[in-house]
N, C-alpha and C. Protein backbone atom coordinates (compact mmCIF):
# COMPACT_ATOMS: atom_id res chain seq x y z
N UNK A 1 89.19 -107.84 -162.28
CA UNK A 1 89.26 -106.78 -163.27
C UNK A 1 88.53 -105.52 -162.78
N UNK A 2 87.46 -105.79 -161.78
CA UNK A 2 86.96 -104.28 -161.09
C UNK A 2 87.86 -103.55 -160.89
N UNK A 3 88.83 -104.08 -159.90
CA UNK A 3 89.26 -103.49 -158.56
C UNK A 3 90.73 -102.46 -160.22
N UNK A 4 90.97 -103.25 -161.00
CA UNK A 4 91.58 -103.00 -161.77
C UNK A 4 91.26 -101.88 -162.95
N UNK A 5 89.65 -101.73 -162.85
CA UNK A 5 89.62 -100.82 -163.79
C UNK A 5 88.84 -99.39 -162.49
N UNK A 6 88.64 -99.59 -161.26
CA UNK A 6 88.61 -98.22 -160.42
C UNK A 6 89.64 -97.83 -160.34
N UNK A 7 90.83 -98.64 -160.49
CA UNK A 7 92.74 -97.70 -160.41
C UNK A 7 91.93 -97.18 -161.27
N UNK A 8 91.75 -97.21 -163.01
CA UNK A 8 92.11 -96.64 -164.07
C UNK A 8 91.24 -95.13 -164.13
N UNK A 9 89.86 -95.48 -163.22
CA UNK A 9 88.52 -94.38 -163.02
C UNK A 9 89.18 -93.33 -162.08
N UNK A 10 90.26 -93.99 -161.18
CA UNK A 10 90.87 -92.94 -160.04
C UNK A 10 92.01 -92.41 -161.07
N UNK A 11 92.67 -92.77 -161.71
CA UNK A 11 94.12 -92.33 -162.34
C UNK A 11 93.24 -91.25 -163.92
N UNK A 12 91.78 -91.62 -164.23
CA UNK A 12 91.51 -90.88 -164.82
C UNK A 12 90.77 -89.40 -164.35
N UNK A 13 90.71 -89.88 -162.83
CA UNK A 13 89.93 -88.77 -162.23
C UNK A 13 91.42 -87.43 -161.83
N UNK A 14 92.57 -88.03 -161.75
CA UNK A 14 93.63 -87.30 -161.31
C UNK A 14 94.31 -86.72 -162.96
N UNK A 15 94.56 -87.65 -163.88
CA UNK A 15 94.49 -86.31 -164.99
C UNK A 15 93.63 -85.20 -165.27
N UNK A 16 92.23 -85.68 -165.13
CA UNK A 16 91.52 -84.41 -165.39
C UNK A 16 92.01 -83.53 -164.53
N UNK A 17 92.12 -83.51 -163.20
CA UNK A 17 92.48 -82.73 -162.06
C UNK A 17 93.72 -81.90 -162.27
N UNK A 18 94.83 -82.45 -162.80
CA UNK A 18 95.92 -81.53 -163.52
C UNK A 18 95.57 -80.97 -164.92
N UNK A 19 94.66 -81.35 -165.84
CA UNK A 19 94.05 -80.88 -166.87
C UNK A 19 93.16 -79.39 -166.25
N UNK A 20 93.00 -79.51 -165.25
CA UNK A 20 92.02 -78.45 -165.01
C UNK A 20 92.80 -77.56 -164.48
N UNK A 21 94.30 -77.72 -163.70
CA UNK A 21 95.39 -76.57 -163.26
C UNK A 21 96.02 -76.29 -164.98
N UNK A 22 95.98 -77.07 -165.71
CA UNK A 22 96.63 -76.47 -167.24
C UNK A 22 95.56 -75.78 -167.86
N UNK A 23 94.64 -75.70 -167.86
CA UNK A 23 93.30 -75.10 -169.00
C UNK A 23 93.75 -73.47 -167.50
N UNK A 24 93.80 -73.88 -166.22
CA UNK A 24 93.43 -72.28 -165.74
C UNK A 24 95.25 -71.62 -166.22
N UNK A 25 96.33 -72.20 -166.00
CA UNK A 25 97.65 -72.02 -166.67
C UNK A 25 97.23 -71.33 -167.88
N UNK A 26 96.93 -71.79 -169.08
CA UNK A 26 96.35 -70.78 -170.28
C UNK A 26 96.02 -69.50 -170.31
N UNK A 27 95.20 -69.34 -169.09
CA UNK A 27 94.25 -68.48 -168.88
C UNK A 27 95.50 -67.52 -167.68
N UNK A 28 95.97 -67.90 -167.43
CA UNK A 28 97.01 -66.83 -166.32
C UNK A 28 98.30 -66.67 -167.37
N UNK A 29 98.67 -67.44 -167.80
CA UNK A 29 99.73 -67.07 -168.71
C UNK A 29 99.17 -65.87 -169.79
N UNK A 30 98.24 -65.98 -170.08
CA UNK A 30 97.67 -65.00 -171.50
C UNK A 30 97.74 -63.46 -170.67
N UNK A 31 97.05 -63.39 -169.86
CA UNK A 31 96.75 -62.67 -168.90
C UNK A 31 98.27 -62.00 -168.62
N UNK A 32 98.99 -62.87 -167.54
CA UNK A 32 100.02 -62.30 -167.72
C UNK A 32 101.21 -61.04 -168.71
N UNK A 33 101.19 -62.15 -169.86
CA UNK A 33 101.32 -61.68 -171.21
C UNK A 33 100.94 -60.72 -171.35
N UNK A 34 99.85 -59.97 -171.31
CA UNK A 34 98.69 -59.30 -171.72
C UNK A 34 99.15 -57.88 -170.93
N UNK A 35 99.05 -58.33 -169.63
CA UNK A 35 99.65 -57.46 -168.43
C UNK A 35 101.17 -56.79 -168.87
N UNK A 36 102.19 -58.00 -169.27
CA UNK A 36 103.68 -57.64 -169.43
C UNK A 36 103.39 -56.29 -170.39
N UNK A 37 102.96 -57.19 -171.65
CA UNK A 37 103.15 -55.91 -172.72
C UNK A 37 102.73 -54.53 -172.14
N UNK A 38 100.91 -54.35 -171.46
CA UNK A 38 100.69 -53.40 -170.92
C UNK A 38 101.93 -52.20 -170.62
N UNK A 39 102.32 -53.30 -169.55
CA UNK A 39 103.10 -52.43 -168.35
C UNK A 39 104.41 -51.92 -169.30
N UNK A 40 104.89 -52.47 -170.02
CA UNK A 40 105.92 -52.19 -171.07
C UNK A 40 106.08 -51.30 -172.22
N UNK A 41 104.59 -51.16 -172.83
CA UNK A 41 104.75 -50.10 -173.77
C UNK A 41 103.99 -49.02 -173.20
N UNK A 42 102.87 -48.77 -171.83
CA UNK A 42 102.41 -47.73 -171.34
C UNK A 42 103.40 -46.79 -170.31
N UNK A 43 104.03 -48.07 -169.30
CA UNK A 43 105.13 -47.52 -168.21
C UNK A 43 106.32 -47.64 -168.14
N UNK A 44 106.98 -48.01 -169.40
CA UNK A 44 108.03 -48.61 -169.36
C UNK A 44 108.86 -49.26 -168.56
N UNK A 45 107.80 -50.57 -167.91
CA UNK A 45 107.96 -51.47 -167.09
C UNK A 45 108.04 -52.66 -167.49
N UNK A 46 109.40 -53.44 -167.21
CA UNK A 46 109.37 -54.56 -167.34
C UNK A 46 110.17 -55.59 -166.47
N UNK A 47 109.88 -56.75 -166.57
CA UNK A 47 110.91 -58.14 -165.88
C UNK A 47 111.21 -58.97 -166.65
N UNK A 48 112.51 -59.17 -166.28
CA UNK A 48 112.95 -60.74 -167.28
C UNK A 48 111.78 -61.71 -166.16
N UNK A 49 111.29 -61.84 -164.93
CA UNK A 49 110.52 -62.70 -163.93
C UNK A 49 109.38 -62.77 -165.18
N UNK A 50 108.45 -62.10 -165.45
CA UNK A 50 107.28 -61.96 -166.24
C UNK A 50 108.03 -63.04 -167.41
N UNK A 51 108.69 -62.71 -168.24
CA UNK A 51 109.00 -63.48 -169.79
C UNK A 51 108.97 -64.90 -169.15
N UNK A 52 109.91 -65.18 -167.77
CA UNK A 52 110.25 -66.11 -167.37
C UNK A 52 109.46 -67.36 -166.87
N UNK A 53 108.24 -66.98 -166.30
CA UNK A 53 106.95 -67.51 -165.90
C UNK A 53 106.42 -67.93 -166.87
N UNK A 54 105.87 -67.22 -168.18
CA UNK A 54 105.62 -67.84 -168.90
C UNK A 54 106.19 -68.51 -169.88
N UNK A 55 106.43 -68.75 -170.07
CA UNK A 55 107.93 -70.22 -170.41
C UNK A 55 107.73 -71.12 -169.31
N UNK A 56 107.52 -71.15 -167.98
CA UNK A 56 107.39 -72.10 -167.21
C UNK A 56 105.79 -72.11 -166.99
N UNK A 57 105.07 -71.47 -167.72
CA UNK A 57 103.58 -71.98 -167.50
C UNK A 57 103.34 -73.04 -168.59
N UNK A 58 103.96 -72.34 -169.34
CA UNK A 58 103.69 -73.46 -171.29
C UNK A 58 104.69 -74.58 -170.50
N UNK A 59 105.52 -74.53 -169.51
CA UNK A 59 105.86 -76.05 -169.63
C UNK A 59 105.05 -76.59 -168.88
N UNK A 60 104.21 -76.00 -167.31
CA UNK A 60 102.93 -77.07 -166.93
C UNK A 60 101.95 -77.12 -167.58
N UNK A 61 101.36 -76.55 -168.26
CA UNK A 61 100.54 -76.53 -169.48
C UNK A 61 100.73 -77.78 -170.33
N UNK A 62 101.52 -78.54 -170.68
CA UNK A 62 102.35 -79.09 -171.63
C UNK A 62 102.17 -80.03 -170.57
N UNK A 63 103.39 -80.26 -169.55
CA UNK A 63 103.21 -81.61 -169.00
C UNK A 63 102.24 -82.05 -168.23
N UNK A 64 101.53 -80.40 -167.34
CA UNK A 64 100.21 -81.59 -166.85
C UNK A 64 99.51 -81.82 -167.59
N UNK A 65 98.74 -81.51 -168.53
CA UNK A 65 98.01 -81.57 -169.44
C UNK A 65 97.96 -82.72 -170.61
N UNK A 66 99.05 -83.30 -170.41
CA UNK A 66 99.72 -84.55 -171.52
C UNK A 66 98.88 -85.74 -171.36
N UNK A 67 98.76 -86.08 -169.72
CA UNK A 67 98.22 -87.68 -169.17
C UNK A 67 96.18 -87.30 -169.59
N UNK A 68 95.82 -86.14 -169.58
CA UNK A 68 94.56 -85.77 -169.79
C UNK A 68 94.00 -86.39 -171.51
N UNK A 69 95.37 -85.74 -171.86
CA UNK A 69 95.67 -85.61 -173.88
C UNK A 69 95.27 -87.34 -173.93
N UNK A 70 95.92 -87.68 -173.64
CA UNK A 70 96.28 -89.17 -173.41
C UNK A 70 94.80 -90.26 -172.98
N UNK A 71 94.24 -89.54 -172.13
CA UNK A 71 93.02 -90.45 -171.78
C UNK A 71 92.17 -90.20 -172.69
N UNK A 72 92.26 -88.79 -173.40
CA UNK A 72 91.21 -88.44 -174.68
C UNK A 72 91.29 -89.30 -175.86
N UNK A 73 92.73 -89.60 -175.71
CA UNK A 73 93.01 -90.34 -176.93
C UNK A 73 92.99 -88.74 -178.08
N UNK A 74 93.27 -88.11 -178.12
CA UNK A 74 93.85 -87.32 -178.79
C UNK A 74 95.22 -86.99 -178.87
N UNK A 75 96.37 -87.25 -178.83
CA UNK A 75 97.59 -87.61 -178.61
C UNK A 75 97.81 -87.87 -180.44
N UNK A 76 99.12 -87.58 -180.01
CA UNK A 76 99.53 -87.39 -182.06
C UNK A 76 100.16 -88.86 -182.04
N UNK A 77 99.89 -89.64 -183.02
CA UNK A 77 100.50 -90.90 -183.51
C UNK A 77 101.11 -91.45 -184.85
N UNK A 78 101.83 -91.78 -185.30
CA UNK A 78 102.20 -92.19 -186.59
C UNK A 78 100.92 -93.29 -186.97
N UNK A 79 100.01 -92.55 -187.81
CA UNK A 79 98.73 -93.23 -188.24
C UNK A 79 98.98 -94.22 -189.68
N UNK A 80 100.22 -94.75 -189.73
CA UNK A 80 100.44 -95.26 -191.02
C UNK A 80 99.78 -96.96 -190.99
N UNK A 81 99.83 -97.74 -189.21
CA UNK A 81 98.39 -98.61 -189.00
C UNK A 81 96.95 -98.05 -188.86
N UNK A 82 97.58 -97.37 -188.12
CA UNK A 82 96.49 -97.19 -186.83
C UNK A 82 95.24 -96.57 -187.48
N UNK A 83 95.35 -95.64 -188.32
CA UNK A 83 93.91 -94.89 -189.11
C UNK A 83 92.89 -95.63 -189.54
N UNK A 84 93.37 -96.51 -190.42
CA UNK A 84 92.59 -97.71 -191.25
C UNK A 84 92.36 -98.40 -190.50
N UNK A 85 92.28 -98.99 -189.12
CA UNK A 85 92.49 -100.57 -188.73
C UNK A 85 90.95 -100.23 -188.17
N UNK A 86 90.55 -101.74 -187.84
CA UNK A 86 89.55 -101.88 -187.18
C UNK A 86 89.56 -101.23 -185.62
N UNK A 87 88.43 -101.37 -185.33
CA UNK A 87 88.11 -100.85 -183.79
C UNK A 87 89.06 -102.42 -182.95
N UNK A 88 89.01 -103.38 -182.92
CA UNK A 88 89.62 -104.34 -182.46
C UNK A 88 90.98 -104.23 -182.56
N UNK A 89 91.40 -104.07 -183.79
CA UNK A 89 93.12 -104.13 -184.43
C UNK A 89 93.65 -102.66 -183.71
N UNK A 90 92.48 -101.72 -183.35
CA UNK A 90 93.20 -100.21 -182.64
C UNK A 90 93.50 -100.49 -180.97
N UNK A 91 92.78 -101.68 -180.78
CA UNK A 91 92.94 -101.88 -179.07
C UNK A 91 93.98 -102.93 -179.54
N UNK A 92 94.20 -104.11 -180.48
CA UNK A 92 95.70 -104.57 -180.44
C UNK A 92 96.92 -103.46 -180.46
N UNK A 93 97.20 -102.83 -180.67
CA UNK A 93 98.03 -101.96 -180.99
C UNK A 93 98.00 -101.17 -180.10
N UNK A 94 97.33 -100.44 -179.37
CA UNK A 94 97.66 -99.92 -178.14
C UNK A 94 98.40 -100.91 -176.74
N UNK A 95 97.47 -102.14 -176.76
CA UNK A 95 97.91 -103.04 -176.11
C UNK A 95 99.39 -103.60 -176.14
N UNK A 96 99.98 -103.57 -177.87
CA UNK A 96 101.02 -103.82 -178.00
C UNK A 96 102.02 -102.73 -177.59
N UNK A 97 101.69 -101.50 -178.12
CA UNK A 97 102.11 -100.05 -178.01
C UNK A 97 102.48 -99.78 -176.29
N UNK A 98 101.10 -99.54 -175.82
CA UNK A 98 102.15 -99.01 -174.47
C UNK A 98 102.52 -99.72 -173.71
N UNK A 99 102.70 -101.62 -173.11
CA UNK A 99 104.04 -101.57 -172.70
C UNK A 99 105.60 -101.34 -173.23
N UNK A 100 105.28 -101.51 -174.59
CA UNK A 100 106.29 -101.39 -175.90
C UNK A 100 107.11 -99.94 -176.07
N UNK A 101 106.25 -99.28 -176.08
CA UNK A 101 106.99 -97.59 -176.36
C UNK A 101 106.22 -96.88 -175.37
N UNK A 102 105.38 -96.76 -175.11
CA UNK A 102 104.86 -95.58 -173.99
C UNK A 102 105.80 -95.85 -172.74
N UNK A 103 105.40 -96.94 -171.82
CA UNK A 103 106.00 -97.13 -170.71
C UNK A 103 107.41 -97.20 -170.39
N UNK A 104 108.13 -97.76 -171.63
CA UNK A 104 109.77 -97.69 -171.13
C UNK A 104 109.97 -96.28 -171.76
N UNK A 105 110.02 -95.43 -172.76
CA UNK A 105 110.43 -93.74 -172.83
C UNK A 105 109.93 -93.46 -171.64
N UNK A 106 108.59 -93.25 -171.17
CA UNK A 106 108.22 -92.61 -170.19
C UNK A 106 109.05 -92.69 -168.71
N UNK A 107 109.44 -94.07 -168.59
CA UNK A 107 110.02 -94.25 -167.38
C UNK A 107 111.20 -93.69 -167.53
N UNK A 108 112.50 -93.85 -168.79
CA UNK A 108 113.39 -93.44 -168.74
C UNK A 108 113.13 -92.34 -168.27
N UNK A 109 112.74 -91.57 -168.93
CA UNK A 109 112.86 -90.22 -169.17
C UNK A 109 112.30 -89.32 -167.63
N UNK A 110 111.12 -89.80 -166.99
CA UNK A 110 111.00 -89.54 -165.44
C UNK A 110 112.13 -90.01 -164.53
N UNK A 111 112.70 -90.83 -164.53
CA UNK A 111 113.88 -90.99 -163.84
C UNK A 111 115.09 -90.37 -164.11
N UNK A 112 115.32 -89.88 -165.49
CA UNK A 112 116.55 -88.85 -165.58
C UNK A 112 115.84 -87.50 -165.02
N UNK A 113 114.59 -87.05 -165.84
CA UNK A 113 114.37 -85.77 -165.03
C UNK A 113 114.10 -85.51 -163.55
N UNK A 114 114.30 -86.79 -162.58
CA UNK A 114 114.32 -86.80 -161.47
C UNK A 114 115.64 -86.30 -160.97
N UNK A 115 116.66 -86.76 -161.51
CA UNK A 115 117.79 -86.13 -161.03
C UNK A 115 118.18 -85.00 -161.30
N UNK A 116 117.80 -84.30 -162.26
CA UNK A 116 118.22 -83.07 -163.01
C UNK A 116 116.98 -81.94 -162.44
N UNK A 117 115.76 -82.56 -161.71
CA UNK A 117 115.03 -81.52 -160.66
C UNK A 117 115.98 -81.60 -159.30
N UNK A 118 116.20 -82.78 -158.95
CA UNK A 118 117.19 -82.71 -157.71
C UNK A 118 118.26 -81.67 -157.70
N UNK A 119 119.21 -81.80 -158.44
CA UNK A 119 119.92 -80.71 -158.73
C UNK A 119 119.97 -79.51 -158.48
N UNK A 120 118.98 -79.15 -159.13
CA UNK A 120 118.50 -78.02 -159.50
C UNK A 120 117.73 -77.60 -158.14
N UNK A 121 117.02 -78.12 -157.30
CA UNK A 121 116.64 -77.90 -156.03
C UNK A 121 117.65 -77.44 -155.11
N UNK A 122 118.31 -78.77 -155.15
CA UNK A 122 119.58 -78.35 -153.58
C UNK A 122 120.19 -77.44 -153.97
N UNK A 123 120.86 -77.07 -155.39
CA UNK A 123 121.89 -76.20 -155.64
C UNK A 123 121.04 -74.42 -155.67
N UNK A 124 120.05 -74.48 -155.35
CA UNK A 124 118.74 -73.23 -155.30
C UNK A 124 119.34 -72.82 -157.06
N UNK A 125 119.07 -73.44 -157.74
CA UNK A 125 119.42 -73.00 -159.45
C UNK A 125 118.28 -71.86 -159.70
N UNK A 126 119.21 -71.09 -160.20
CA UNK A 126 117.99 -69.68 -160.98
C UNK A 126 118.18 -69.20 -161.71
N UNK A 127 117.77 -68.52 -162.75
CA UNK A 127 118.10 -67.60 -163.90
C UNK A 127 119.41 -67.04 -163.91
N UNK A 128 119.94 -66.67 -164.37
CA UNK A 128 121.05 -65.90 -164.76
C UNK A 128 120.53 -64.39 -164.70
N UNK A 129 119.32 -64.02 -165.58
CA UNK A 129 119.08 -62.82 -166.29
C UNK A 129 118.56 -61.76 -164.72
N UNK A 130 118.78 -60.67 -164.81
CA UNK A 130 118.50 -59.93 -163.54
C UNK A 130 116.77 -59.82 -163.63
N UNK A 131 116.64 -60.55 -161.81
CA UNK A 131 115.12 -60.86 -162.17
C UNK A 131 114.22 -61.77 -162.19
N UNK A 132 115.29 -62.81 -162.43
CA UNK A 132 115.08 -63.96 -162.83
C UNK A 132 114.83 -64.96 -161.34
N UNK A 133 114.13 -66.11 -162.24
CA UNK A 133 112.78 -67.01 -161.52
C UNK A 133 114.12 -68.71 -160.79
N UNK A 134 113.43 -68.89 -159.42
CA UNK A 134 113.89 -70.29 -159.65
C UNK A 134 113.96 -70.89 -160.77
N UNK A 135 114.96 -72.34 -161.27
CA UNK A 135 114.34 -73.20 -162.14
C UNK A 135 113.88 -74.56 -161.36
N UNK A 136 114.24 -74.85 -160.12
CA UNK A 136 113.45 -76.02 -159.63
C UNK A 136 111.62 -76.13 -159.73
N UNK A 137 111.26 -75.08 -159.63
CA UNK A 137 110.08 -75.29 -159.92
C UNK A 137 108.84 -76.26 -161.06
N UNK A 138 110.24 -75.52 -162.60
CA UNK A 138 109.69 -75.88 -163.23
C UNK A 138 110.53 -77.19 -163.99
N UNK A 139 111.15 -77.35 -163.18
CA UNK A 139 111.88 -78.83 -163.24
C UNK A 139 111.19 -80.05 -162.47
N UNK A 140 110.51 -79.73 -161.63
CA UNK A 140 109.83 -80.32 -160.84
C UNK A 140 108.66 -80.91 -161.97
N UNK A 141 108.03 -79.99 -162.71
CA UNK A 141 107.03 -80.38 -163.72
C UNK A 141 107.63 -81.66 -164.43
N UNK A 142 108.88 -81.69 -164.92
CA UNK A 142 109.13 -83.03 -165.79
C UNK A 142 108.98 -84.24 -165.39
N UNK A 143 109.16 -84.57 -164.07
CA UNK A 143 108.84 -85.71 -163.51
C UNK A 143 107.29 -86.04 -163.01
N UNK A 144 106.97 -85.04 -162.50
CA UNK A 144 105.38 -84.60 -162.07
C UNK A 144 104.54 -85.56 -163.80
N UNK A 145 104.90 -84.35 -164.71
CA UNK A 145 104.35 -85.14 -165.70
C UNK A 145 104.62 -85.82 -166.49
N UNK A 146 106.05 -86.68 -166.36
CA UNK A 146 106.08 -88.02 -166.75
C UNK A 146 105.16 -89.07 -166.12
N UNK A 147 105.25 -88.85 -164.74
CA UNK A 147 104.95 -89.88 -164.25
C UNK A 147 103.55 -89.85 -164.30
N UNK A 148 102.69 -88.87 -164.46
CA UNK A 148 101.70 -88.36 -164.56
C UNK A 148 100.93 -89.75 -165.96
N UNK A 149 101.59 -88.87 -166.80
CA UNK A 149 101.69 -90.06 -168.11
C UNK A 149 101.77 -91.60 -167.97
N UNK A 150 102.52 -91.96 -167.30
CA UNK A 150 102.79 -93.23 -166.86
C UNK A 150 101.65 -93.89 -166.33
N UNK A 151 100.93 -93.41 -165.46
CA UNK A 151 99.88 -93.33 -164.56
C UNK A 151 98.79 -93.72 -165.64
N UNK A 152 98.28 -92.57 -166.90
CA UNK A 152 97.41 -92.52 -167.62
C UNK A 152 97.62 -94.43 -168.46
N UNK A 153 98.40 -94.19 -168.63
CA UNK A 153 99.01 -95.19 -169.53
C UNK A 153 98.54 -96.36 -169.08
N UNK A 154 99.00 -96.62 -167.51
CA UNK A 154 98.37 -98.30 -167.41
C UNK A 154 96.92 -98.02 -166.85
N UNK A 155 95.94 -96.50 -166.98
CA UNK A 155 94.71 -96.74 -166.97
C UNK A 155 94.71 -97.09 -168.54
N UNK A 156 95.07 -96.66 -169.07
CA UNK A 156 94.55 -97.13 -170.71
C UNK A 156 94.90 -98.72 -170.64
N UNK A 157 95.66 -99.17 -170.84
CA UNK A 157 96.45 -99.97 -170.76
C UNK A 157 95.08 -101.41 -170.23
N UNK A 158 94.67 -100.86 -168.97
CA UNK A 158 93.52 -101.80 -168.64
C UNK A 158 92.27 -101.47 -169.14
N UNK A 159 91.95 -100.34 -169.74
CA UNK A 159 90.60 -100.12 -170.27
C UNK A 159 90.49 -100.58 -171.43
N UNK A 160 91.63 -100.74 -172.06
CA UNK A 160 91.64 -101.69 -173.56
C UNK A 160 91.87 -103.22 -173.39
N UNK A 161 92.59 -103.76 -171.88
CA UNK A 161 91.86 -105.33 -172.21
C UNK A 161 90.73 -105.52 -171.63
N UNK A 162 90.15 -104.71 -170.56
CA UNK A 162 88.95 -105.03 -170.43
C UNK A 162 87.85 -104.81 -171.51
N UNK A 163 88.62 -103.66 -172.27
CA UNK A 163 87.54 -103.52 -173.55
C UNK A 163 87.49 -105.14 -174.30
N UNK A 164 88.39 -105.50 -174.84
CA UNK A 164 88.67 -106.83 -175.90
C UNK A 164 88.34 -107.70 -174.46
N UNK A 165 88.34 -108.20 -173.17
CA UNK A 165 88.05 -109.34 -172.36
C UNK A 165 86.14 -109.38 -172.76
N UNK A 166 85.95 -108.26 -172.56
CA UNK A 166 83.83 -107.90 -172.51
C UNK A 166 83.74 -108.37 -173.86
N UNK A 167 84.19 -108.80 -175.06
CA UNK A 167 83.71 -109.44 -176.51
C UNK A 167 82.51 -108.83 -176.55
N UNK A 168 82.89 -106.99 -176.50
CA UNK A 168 81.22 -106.33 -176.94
C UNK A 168 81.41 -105.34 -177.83
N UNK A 169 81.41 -105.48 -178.97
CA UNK A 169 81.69 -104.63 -180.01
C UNK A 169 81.24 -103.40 -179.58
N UNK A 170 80.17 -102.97 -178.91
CA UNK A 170 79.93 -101.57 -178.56
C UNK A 170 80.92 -101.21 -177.90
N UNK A 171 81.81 -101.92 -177.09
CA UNK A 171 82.58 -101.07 -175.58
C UNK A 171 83.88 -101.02 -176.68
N UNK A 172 83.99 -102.38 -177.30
CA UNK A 172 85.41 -101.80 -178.50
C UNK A 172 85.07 -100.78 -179.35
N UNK A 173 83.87 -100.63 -179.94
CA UNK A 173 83.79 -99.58 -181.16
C UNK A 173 84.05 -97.86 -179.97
N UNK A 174 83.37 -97.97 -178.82
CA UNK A 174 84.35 -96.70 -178.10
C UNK A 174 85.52 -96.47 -177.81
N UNK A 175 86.39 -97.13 -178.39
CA UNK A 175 88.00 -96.84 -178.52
C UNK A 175 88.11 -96.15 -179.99
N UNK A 176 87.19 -95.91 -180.56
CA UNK A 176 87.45 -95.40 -181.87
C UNK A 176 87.58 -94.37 -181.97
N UNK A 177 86.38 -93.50 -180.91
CA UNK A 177 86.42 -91.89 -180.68
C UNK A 177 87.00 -91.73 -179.61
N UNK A 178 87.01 -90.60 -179.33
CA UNK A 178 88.01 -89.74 -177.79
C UNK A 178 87.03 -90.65 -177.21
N UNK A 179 87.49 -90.66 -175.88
CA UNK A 179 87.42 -91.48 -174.47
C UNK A 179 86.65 -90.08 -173.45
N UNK A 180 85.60 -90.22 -172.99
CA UNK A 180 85.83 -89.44 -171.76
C UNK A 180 85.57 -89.80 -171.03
């Protein structure tokens, strides 16, 4: 179970690591933004490239940032068990939960957006609008952060049976709050 929960310390050390390219994403997209309008209502300068970027920053923003969401345990859930239950009954239910629904959506869904970045690569796909940005780039993100997710998932995945294997109410009652 060591060697099993340093994957989960390494797979949690690599979300933060894309968590930390999405928190600076925020911060260049705003900026950007900030810049567009500038240049638009002072010089009457503009790009469909500028609108276009950001739309593809909110999508790495979004997907790297998801597997991070995820180790926090801040992630949105249908709380109609899960709110009320014990600290024990919240690690059954994850346990049941993500090989159950996390891991098979996730996989589907990285393996279709694998082909639909392929695509979009070889065929050099780009905007239409004059100006306009590759889209492989940010096609590339969907699989990046599915799999990303996937990753997070079977660190959780082992930090909750090693939580319930240790029979230590302290290490279960820390599944109750965010995780860091």
């Amino acid at each position: 179970m060591d060697g099993l929960l340093r994957f989960a310390g390494i797979v949690d050390r690599i979300s933060r690591f894309f968590a930390w390219i999405a928190t600076w994403l925020v911060l260049l997209s705003c900026l950007i933004s900030a810049g567009n309008a500038a240049s638009r209502y002072l010089f009457s300068l503009s790009s469909n490239a500028w609108l276009e970027i950001q739309w593809q920053m909110f999508a790495g923003i979004f997907l790297l940032g998801a597997a991070h969401v995820l180790k926090m345990n801040e992630h949105v859930r249908v709380d109609l068990f899960y709110g009320s239950a014990s600290p024990r009954r919240k690690l059954w239910i994850d346990i049941i939960g993500i090989p159950l629904f996390l891991f098979p959506s996730m996989a589907v869904l990285a393996w279709f957006s694998w082909s639909f970045f392929v695509t979009s690569f070889v065929s050099g796909e780009r905007s239409a609008n004059a100006g306009g940005l590759l889209f492989w780039p940010v096609k590339l993100l969907l699989p990046v952060g599915l799999g990303l997710l996937l990753l997070q998932g079977a660190a959780e995945f082992i930090k909750r049976i090693a939580a319930l294997r240790a029979h230590d109410e302290t290490l279960v009652a820390e599944y109750e709050r965010p995780l860091q």
